[in-house]
C-alpha atoms as a PDB file:
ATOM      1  CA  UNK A   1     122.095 114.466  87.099  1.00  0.00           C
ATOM      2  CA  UNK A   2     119.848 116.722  85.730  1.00  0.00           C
ATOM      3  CA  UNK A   3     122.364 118.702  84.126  1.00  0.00           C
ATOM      4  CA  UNK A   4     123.257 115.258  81.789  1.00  0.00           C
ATOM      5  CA  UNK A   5     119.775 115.110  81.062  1.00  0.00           C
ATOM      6  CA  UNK A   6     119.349 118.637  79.033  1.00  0.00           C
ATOM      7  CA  UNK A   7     118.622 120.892  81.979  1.00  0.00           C
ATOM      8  CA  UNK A   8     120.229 124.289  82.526  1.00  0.00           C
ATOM      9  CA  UNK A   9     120.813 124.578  86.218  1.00  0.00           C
ATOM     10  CA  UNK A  10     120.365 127.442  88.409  1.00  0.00           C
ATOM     11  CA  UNK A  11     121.934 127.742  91.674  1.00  0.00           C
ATOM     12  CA  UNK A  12     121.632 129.314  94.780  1.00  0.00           C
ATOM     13  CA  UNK A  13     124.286 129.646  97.853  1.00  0.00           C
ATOM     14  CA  UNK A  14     125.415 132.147 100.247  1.00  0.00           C
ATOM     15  CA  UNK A  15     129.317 131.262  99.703  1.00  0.00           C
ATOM     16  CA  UNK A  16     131.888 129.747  97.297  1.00  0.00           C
ATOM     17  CA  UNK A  17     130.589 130.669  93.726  1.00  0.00           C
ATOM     18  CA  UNK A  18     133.188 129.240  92.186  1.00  0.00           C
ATOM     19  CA  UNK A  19     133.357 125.957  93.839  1.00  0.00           C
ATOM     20  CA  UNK A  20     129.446 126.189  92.701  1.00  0.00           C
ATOM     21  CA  UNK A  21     130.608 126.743  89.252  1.00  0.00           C
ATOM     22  CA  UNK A  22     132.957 124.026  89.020  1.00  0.00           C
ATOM     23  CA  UNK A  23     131.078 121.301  89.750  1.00  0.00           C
ATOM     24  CA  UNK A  24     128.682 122.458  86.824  1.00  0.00           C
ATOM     25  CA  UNK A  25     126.270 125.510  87.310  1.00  0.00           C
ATOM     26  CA  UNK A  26     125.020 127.339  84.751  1.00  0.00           C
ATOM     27  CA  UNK A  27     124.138 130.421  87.077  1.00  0.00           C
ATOM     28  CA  UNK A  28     124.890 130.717  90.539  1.00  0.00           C
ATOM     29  CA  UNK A  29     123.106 133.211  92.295  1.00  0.00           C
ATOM     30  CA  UNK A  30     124.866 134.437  95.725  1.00  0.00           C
ATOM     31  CA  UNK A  31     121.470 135.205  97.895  1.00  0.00           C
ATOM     32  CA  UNK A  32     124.418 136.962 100.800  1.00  0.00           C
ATOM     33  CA  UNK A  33     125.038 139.476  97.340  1.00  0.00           C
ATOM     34  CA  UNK A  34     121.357 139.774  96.004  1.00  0.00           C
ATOM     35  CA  UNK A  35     118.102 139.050  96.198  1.00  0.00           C
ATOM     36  CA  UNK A  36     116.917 135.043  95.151  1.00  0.00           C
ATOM     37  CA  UNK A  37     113.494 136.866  94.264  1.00  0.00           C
ATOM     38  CA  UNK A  38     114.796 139.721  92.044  1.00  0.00           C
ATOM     39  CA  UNK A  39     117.198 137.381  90.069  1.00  0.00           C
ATOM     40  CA  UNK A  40     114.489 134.177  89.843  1.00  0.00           C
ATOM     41  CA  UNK A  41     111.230 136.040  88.849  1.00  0.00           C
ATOM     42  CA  UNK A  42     109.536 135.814  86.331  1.00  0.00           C
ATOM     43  CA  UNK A  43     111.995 132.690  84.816  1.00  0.00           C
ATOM     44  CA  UNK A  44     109.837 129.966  83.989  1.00  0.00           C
ATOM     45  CA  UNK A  45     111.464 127.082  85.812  1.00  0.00           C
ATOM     46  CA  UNK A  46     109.774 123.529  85.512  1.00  0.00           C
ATOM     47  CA  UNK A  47     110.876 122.755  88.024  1.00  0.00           C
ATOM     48  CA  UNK A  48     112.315 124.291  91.201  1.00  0.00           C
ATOM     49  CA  UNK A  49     113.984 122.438  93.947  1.00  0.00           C
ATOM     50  CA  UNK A  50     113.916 123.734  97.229  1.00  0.00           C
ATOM     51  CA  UNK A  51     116.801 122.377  99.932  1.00  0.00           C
ATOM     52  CA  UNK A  52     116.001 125.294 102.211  1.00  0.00           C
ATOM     53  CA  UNK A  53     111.767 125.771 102.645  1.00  0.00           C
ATOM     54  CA  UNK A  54     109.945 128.056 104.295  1.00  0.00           C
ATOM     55  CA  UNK A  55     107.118 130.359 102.896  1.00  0.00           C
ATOM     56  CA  UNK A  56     109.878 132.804 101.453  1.00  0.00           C
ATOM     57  CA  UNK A  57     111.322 130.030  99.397  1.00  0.00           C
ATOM     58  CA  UNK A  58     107.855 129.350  98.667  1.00  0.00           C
ATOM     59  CA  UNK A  59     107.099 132.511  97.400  1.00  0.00           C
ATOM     60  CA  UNK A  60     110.206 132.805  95.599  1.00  0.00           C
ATOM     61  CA  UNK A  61     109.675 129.292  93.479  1.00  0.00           C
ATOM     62  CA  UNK A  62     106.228 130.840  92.674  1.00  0.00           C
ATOM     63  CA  UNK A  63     107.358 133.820  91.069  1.00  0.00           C
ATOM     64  CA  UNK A  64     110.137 131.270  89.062  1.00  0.00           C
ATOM     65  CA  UNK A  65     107.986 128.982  88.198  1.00  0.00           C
ATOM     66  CA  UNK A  66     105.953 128.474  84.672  1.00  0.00           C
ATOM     67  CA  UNK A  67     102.090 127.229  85.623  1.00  0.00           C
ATOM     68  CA  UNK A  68     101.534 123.848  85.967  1.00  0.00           C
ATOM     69  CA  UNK A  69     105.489 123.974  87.078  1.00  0.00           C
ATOM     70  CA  UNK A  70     106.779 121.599  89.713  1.00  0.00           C
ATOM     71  CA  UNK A  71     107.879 122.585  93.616  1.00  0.00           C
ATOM     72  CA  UNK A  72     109.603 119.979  95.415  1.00  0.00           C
ATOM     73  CA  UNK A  73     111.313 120.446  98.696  1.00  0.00           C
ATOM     74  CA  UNK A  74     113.568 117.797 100.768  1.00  0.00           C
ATOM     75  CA  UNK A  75     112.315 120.127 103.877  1.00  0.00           C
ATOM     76  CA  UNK A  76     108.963 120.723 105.540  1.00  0.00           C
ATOM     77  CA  UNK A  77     107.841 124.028 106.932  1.00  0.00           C
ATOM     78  CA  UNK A  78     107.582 122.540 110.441  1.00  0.00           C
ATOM     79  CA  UNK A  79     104.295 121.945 113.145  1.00  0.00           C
ATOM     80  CA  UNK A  80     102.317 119.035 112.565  1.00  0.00           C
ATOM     81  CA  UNK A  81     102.925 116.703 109.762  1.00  0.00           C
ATOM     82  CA  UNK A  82      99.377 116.854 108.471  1.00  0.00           C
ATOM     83  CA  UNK A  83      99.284 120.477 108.367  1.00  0.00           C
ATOM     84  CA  UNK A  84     102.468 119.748 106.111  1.00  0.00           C
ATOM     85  CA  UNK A  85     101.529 116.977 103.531  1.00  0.00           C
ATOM     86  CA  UNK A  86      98.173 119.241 103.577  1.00  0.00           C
ATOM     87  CA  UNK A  87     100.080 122.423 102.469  1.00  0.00           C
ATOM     88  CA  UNK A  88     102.275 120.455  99.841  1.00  0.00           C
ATOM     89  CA  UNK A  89      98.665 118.966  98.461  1.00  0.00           C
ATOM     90  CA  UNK A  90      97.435 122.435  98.358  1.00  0.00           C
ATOM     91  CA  UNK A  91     100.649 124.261  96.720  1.00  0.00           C
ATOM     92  CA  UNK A  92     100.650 121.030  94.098  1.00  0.00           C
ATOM     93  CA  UNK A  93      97.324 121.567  92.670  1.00  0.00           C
ATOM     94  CA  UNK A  94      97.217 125.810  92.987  1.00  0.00           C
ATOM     95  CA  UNK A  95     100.375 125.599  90.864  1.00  0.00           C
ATOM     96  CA  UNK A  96      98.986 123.732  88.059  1.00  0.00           C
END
């Protein structure tokens, strides 16, 4: 979807590149081959969307994104759910 809106895609996996390609990618990054941080950083992504979470991931989408960039994740980094929606509040506004 984004892809048919203008956007390059980037994207990450730990097997079948090519299968990855095929259905579209415009860079697939193999994180079993190299490291997500050493290929991402310093990109300038508006946008990074994060399937996998975790404070590494978090870290990682930092160092991608441009300021005032956007995180979103489908996953939460676990414990209580306040804690949670808290953290995403707080990594939403310390991006921007």
């Amino acid at each position: 979807m984004a892809k048919a809106l203008g956007a390059s895609e980037v994207v990450a996996t730990g097997s079948n590149e090519e299968l990855i390609k095929s259905l579209g990618a415009d860079v697939v990054v193999n994180y079993k081959k190299e490291s997500l941080m050493d290929a991402l950083k310093g990109k300038d992504f508006d946008i990074v969307f994060d399937t996998i979470g975790g404070t590494e991931h978090w870290d990682i989408a930092q160092a991608a994104l441009k300021r005032g960039g956007t995180y979103l994740t489908i996953v939460g980094d676990g414990g209580n759910i306040l804690l949670t929606v808290g953290k995403g509040i707080w990594r939403d506004t310390v991006g921007a």
